[in-house]
Protein backbone atom coordinates (compact mmCIF):
# COMPACT_ATOMS: atom_id res chain seq x y z
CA UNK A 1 12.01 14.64 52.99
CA UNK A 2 13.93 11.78 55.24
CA UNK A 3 17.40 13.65 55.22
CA UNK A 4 19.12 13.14 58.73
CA UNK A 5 20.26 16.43 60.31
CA UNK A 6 22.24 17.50 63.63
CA UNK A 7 20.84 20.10 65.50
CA UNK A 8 23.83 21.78 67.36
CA UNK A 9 22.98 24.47 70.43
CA UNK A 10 25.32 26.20 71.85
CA UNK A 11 25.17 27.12 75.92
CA UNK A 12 26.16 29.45 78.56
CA UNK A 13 24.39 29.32 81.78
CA UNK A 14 20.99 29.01 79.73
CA UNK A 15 19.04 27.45 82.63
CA UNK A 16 15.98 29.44 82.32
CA UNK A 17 15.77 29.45 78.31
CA UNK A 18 17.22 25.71 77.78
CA UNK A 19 13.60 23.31 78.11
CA UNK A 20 11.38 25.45 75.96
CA UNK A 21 14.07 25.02 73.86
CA UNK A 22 14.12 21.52 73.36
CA UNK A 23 10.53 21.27 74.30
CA UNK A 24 9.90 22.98 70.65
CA UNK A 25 12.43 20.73 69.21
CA UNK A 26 11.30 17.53 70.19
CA UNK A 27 8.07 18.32 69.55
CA UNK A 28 8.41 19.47 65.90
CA UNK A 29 6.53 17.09 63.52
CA UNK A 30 10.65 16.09 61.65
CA UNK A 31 11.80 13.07 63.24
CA UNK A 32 15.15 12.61 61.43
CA UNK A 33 17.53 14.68 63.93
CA UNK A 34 20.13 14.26 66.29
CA UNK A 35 20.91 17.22 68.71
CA UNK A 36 24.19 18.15 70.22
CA UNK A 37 25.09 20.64 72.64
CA UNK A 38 28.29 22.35 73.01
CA UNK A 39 28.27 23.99 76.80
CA UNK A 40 30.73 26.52 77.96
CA UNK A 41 30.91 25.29 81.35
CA UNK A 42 27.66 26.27 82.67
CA UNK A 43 27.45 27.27 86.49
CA UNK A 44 23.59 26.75 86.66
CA UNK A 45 21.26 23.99 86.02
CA UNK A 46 21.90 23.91 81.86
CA UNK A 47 23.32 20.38 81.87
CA UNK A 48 20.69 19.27 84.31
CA UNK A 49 17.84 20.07 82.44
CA UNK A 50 18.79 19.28 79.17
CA UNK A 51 19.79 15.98 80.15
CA UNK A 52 15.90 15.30 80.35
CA UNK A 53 15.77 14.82 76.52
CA UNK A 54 16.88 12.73 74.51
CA UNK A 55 20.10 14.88 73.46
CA UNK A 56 22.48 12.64 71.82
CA UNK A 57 25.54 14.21 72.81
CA UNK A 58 26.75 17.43 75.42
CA UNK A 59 29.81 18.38 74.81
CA UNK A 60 31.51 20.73 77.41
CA UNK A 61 34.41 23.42 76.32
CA UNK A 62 36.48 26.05 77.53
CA UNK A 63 38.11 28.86 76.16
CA UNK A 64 35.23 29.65 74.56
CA UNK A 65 34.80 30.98 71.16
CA UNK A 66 31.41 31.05 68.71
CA UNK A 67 32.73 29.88 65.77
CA UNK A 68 35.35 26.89 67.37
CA UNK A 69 32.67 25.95 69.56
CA UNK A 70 30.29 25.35 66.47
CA UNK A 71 33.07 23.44 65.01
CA UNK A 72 32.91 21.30 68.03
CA UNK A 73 29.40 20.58 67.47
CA UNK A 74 29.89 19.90 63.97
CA UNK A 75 33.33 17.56 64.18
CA UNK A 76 30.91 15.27 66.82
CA UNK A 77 27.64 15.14 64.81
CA UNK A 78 26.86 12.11 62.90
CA UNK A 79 25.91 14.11 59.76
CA UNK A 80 28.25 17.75 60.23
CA UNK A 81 27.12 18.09 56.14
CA UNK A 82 23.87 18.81 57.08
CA UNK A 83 24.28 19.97 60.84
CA UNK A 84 21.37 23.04 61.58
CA UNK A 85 23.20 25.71 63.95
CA UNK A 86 21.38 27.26 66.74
């Protein structure tokens, strides 16, 4: 299976959750992902620390809503009909 797939997290002030995170994501054995995350302007070290992998694309919003900032996610992935919501 080669199918190309967007990973999209969503974030609030995840500082001390964010690395194991994408630890277990980049280290998965599937090598056909992008990942996107969609912050909700973090006041910690979120950004910081996910900016040490190789995350395609953080996207910052306000107002923030579940559902419209998955939609976010989605409209910016490269493949949003196949995008993996976390």
């Amino acid at each position: 299976m080669n199918d190309l797939v967007s990973i999209i997290i969503r974030t609030k002030n995840e500082e001390r959750w964010i690395t194991q995170c994408l630890q277990e994501v980049f280290h998965q054995e599937y090598i056909h992902f992008e990942v996107i995350i969609v912050d909700n302007e973090s006041s910690d070290r979120t950004i910081e620390k996910a900016r040490q992998f190789d995350v395609q694309k953080i996207i910052m919003c306000t107002d923030y809503k579940p559902g419209k900032a998955l939609n976010q996610g989605i409209r910016e992935s490269k493949w949003s009909s196949r995008a993996f919501i976390f």
